[in-house]
N, C-alpha and C. Protein backbone atom coordinates (compact mmCIF):
# COMPACT_ATOMS: atom_id res chain seq x y z
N UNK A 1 6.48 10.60 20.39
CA UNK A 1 5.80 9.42 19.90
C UNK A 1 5.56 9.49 18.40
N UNK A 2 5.35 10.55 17.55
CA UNK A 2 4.90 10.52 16.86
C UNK A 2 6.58 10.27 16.10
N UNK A 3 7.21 10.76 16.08
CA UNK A 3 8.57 10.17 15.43
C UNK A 3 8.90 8.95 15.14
N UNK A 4 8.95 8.48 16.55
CA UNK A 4 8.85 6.64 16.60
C UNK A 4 7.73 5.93 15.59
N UNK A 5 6.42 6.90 15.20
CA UNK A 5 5.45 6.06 14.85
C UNK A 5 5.92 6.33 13.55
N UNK A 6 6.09 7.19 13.13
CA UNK A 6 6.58 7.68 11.46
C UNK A 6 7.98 6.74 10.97
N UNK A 7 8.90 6.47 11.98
CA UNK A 7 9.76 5.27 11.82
C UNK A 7 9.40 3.99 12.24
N UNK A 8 8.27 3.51 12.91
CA UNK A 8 7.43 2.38 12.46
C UNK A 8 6.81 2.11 10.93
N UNK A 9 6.64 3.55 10.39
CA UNK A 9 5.43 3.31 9.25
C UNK A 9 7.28 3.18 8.62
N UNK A 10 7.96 4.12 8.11
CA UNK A 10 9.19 3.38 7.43
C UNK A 10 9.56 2.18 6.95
N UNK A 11 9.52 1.46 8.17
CA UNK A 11 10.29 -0.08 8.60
C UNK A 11 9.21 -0.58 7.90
N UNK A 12 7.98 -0.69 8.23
CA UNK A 12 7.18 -1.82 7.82
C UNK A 12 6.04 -1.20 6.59
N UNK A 13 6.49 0.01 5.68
CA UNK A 13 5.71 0.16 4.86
C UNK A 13 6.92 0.63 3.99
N UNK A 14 7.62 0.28 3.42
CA UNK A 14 9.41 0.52 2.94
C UNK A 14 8.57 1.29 1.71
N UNK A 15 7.83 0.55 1.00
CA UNK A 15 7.70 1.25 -0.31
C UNK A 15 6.33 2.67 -0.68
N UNK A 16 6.35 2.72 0.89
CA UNK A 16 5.75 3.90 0.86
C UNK A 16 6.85 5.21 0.81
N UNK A 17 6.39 6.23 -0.13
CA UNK A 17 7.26 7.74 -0.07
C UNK A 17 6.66 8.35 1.11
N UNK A 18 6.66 8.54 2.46
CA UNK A 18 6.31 9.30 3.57
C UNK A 18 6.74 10.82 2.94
N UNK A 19 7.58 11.08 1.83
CA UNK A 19 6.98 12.76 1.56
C UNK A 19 5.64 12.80 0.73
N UNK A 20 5.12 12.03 0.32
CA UNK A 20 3.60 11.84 -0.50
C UNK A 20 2.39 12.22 0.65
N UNK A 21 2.40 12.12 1.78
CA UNK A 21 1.80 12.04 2.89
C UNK A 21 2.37 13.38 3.93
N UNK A 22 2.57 14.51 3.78
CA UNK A 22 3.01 15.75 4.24
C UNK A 22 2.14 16.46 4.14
N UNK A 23 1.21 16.72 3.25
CA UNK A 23 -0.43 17.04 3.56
C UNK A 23 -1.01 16.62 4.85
N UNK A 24 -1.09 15.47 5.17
CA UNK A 24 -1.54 14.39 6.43
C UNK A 24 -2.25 15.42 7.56
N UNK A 25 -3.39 15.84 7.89
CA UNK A 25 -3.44 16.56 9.01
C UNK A 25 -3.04 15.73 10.07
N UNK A 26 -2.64 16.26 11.17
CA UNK A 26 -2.71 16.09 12.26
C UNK A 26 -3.47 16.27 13.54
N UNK A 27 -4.42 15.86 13.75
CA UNK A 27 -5.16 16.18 14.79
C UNK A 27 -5.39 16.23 16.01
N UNK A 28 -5.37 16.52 16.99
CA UNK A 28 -4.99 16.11 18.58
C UNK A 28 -6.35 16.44 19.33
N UNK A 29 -6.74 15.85 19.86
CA UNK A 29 -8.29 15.37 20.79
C UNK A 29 -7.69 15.96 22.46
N UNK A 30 -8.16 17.21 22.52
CA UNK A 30 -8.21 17.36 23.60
C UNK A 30 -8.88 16.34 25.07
N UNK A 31 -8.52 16.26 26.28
CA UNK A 31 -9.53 15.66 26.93
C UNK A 31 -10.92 15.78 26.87
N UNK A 32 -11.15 17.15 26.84
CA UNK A 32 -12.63 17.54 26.27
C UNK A 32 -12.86 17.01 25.63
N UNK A 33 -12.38 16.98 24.07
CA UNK A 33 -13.05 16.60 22.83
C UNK A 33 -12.84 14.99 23.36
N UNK A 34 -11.99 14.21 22.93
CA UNK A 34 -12.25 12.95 23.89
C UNK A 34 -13.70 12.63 24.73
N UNK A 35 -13.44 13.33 25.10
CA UNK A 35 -14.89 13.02 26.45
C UNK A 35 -16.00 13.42 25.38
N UNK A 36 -15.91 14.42 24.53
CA UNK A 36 -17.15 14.74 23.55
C UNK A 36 -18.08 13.61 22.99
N UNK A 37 -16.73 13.12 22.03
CA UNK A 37 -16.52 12.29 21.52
C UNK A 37 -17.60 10.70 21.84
N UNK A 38 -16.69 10.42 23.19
CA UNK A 38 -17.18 9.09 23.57
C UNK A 38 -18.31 9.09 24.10
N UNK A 39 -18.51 10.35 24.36
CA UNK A 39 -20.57 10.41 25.20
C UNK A 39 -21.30 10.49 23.93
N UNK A 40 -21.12 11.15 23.48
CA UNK A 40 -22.19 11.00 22.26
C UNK A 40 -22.03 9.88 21.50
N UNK A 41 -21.28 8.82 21.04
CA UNK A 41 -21.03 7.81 20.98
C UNK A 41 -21.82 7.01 21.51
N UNK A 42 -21.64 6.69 22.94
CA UNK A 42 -22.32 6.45 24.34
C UNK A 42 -23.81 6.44 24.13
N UNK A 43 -24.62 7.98 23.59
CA UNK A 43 -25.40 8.42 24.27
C UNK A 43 -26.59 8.51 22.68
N UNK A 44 -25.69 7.51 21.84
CA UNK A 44 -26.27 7.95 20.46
C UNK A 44 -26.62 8.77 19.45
N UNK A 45 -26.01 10.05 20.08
CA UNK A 45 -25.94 11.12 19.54
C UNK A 45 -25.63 11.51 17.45
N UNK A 46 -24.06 9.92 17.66
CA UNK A 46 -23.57 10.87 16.24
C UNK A 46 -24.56 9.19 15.65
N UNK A 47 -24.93 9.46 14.35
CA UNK A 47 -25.59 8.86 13.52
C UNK A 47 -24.32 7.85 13.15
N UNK A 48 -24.60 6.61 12.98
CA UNK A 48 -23.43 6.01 12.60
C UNK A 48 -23.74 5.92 10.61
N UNK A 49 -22.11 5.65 10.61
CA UNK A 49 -21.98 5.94 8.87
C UNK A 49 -20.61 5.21 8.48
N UNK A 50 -21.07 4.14 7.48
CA UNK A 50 -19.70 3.59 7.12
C UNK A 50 -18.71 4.11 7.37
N UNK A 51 -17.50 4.10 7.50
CA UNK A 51 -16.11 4.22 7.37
C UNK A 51 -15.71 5.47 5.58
N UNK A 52 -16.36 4.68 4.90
CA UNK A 52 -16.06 5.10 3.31
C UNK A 52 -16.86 6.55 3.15
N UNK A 53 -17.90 6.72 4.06
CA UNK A 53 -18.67 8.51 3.63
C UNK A 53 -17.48 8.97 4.52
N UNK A 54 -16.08 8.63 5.07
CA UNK A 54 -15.37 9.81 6.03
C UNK A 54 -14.44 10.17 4.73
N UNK A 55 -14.92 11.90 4.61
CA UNK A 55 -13.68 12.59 3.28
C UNK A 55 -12.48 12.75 3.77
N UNK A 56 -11.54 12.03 4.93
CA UNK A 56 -10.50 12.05 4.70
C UNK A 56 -9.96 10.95 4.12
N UNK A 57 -8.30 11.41 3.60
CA UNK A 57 -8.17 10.14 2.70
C UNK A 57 -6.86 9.72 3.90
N UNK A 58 -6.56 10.65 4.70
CA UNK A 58 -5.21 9.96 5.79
C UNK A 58 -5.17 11.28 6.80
N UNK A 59 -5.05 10.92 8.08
CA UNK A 59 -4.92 11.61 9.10
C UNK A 59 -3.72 11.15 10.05
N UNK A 60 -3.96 12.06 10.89
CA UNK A 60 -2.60 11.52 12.39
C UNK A 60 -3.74 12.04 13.06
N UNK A 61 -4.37 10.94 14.07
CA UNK A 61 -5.51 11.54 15.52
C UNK A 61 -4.73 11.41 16.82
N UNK A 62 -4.74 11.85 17.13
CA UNK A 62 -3.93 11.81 19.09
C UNK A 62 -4.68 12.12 19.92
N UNK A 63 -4.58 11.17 21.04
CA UNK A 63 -5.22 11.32 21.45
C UNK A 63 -4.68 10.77 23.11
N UNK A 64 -4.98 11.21 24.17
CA UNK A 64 -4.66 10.43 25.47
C UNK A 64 -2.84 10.16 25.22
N UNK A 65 -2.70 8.91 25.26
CA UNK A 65 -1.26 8.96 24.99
C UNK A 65 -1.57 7.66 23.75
N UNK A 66 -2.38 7.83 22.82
CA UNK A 66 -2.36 7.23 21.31
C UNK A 66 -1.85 8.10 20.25
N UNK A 67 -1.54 7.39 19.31
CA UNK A 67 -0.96 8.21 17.62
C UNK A 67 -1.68 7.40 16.70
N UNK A 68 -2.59 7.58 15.76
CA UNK A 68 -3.26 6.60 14.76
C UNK A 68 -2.70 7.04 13.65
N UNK A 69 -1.93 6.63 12.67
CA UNK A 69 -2.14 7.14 11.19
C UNK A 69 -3.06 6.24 10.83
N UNK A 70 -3.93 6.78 10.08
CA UNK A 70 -5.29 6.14 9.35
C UNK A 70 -4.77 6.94 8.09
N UNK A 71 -4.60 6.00 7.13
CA UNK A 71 -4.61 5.79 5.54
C UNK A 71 -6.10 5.12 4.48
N UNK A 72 -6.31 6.18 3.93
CA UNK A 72 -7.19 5.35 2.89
C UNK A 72 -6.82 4.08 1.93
N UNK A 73 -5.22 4.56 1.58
CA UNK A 73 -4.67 3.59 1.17
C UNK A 73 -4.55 2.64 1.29
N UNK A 74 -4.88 1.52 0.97
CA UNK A 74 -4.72 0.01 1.45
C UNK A 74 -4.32 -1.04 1.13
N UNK A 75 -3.45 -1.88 1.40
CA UNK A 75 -3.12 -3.09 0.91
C UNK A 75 -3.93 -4.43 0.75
N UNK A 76 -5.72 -4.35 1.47
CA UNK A 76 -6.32 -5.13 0.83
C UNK A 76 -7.49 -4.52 0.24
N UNK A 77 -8.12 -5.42 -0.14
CA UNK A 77 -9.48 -5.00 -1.22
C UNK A 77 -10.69 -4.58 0.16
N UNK A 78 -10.74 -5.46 0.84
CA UNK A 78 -11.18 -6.01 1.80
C UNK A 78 -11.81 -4.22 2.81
N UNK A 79 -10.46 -3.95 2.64
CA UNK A 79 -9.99 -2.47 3.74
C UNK A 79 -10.34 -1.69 3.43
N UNK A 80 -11.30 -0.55 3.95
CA UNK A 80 -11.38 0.78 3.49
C UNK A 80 -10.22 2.06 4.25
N UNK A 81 -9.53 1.76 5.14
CA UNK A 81 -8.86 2.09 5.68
C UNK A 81 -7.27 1.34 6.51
N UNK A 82 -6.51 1.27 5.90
CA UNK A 82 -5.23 0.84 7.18
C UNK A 82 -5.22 1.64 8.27
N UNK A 83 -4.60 1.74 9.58
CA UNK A 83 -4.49 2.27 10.74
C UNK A 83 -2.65 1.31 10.88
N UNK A 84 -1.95 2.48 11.38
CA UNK A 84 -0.72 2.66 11.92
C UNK A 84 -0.81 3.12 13.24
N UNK A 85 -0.72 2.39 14.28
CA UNK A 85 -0.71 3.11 15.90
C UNK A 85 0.62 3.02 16.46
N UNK A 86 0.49 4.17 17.27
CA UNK A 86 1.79 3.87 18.56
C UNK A 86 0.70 4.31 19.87
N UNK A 87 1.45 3.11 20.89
CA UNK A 87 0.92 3.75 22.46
C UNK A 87 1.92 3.85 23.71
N UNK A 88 1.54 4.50 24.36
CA UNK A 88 3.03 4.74 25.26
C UNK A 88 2.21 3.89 26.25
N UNK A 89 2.68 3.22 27.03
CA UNK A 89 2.23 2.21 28.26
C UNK A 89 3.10 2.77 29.53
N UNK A 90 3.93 3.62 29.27
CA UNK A 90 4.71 4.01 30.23
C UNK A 90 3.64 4.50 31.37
N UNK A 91 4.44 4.54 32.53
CA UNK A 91 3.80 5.51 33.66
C UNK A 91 4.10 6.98 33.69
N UNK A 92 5.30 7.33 32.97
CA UNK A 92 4.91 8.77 32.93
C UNK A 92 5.42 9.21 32.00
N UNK A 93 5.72 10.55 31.59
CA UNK A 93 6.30 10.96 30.55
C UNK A 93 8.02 10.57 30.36
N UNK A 94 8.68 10.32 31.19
CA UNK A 94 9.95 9.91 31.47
C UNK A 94 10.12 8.65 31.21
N UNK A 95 9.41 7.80 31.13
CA UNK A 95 9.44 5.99 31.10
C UNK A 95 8.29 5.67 29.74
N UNK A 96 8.96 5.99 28.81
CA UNK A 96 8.34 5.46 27.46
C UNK A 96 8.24 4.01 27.01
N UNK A 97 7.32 3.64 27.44
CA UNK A 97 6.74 1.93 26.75
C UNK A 97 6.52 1.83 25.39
N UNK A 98 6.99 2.34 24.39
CA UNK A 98 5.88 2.26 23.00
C UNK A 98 5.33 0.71 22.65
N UNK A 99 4.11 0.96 22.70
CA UNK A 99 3.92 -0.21 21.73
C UNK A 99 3.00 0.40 20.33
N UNK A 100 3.27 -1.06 19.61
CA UNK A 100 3.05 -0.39 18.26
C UNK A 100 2.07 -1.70 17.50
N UNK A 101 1.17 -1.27 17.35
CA UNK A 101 0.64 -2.13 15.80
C UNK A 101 0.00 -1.71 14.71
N UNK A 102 -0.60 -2.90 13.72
CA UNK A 102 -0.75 -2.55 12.51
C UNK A 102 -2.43 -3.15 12.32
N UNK A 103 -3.27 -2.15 11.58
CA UNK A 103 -4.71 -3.13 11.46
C UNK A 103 -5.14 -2.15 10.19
N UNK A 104 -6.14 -2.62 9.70
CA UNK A 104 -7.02 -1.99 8.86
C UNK A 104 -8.45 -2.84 9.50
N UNK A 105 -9.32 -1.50 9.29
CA UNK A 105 -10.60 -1.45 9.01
C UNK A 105 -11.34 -1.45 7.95
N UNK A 106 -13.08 -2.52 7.96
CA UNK A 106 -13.76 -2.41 6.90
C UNK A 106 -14.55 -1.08 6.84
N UNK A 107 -15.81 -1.46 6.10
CA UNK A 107 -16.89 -0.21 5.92
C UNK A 107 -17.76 -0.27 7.37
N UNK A 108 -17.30 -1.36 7.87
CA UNK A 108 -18.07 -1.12 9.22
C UNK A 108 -17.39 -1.17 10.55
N UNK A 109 -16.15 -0.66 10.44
CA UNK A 109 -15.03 -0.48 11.17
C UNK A 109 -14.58 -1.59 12.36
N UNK A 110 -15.16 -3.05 11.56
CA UNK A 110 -14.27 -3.70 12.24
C UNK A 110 -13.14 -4.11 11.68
N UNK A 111 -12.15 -4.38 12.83
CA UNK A 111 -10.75 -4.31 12.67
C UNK A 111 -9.99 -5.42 12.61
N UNK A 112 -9.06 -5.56 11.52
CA UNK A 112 -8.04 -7.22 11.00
C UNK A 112 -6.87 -6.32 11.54
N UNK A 113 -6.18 -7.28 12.17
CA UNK A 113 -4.94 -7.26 12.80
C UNK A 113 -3.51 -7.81 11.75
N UNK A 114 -2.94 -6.41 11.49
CA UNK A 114 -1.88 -6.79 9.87
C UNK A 114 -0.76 -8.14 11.01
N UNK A 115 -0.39 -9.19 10.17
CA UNK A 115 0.79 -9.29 10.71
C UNK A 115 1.89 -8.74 10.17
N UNK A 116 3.23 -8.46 11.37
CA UNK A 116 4.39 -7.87 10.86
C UNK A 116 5.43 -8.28 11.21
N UNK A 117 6.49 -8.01 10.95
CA UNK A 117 7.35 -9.13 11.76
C UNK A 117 7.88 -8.36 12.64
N UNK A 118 8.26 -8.57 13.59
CA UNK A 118 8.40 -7.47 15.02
C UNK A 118 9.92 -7.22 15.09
N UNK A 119 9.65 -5.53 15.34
CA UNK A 119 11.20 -5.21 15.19
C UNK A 119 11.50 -4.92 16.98
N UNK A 120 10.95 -5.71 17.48
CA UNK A 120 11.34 -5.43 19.19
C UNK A 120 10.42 -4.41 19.94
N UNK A 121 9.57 -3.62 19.65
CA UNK A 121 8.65 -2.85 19.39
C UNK A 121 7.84 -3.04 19.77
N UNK A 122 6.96 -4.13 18.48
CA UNK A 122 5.96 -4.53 18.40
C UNK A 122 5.26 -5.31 19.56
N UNK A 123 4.47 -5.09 20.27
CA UNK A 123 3.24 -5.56 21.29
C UNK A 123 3.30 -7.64 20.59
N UNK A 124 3.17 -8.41 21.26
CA UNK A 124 2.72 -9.55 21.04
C UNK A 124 1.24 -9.43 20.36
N UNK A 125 0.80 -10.38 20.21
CA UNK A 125 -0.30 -9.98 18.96
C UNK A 125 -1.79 -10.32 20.03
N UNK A 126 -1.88 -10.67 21.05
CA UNK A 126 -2.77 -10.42 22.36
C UNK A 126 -2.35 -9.24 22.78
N UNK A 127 -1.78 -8.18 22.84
CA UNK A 127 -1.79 -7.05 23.48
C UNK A 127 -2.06 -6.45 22.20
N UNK A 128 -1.47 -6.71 20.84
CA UNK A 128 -2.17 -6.16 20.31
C UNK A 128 -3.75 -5.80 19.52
N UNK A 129 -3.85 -6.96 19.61
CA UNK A 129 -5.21 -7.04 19.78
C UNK A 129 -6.27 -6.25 20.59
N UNK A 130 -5.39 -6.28 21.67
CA UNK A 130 -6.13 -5.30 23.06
C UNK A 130 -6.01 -3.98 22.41
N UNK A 131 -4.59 -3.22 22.07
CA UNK A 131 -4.37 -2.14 21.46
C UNK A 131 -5.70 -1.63 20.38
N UNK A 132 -5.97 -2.38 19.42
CA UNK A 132 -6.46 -2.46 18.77
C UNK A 132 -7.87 -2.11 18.77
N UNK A 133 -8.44 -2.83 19.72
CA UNK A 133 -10.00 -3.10 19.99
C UNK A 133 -10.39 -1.63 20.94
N UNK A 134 -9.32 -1.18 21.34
CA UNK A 134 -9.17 0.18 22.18
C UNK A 134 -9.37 1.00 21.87
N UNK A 135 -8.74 1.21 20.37
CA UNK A 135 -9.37 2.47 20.26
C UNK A 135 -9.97 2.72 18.87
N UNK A 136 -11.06 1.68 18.64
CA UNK A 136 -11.81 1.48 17.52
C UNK A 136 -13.15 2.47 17.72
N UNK A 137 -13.49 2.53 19.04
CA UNK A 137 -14.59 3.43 19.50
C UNK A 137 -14.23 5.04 19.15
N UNK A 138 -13.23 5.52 19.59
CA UNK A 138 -13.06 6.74 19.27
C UNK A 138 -12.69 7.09 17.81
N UNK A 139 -11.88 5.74 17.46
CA UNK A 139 -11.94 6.30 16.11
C UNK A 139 -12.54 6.15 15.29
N UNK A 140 -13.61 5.61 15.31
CA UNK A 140 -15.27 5.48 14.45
C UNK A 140 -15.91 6.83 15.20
N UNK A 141 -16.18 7.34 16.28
CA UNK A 141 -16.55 8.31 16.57
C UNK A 141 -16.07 9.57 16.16
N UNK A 142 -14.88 9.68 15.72
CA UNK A 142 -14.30 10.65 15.14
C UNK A 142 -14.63 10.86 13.77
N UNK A 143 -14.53 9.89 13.26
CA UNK A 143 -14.89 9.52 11.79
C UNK A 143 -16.27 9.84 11.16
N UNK A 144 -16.77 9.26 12.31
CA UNK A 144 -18.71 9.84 12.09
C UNK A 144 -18.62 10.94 12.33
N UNK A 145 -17.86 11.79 13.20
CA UNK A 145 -18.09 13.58 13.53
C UNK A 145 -17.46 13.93 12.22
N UNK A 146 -16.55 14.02 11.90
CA UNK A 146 -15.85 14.34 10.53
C UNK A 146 -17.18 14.52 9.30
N UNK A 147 -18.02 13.40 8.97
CA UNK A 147 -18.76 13.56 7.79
C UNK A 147 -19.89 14.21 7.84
N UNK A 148 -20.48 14.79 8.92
CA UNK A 148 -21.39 15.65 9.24
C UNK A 148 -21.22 17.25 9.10
């Protein structure tokens, strides 16, 4: 997945250098951490905190069967963050569904849906939407664990 998503960011970010971004951690959310994650979330645990106190400037989070690149970089003023996703919808590891979209987040991590022009890929813009709204929880929860 994560290949496919790195040739998503290609196609629809052309004038980005993807060797500028080879630093990029990568992070992967165990089920545990996942489950960490969303209870304390849940349970009010992590203090919430803009988007802009998180010191990363671009990550890869994985998680379940998600891929986020989150970029500080942004194409609006508006954005404190773009987000690049892929999700597999498949039923198993053998039957790969990707779907894919594009959003940025503000300082208070709600989320604008980029349009793009769909290379066959791309989720209709109601699923993506759904995509979208999915996994805004974990990744504000992640984000708040990060600046602590």
């Amino acid at each position: 997945m994560l290949k496919e998503l790195i040739e998503y960011i290609k196609e629809h970010e052309g004038d980005n250098e993807l060797g500028d971004y080879l630093d990029t951690r990568y992070v992967r959310l165990t089920d545990q951490h996942y489950d960490q994650i969303a209870s304390a979330m849940n349970e009010g645990e992590l203090e919430s905190k803009n988007s802009s106190k998180c010191p990363a400037k671009r990550f890869f989070l994985h998680f379940n069967e998600t891929i986020l690149f989150v970029n500080k970089q942004t194409e609006e003023d508006s954005a404190v963050y773009d987000v690049e996703m892929v999700q597999n919808e498949g039923e198993s590891d053998d039957s790969m569904e990707l779907l894919f979209a594009s959003f940025s987040i503000d300082d208070d991590y709600a989320p604008s849906l980029k349009k793009r022009v769909t290379s066959g890929k791309t989720a209709d813009e109601n699923a993506q939407q759904q995509l979208m709204q999915s996994v805004i929880p974990i990744l504000k929860g992640f984000m708040v664990a990060i600046t602590d």
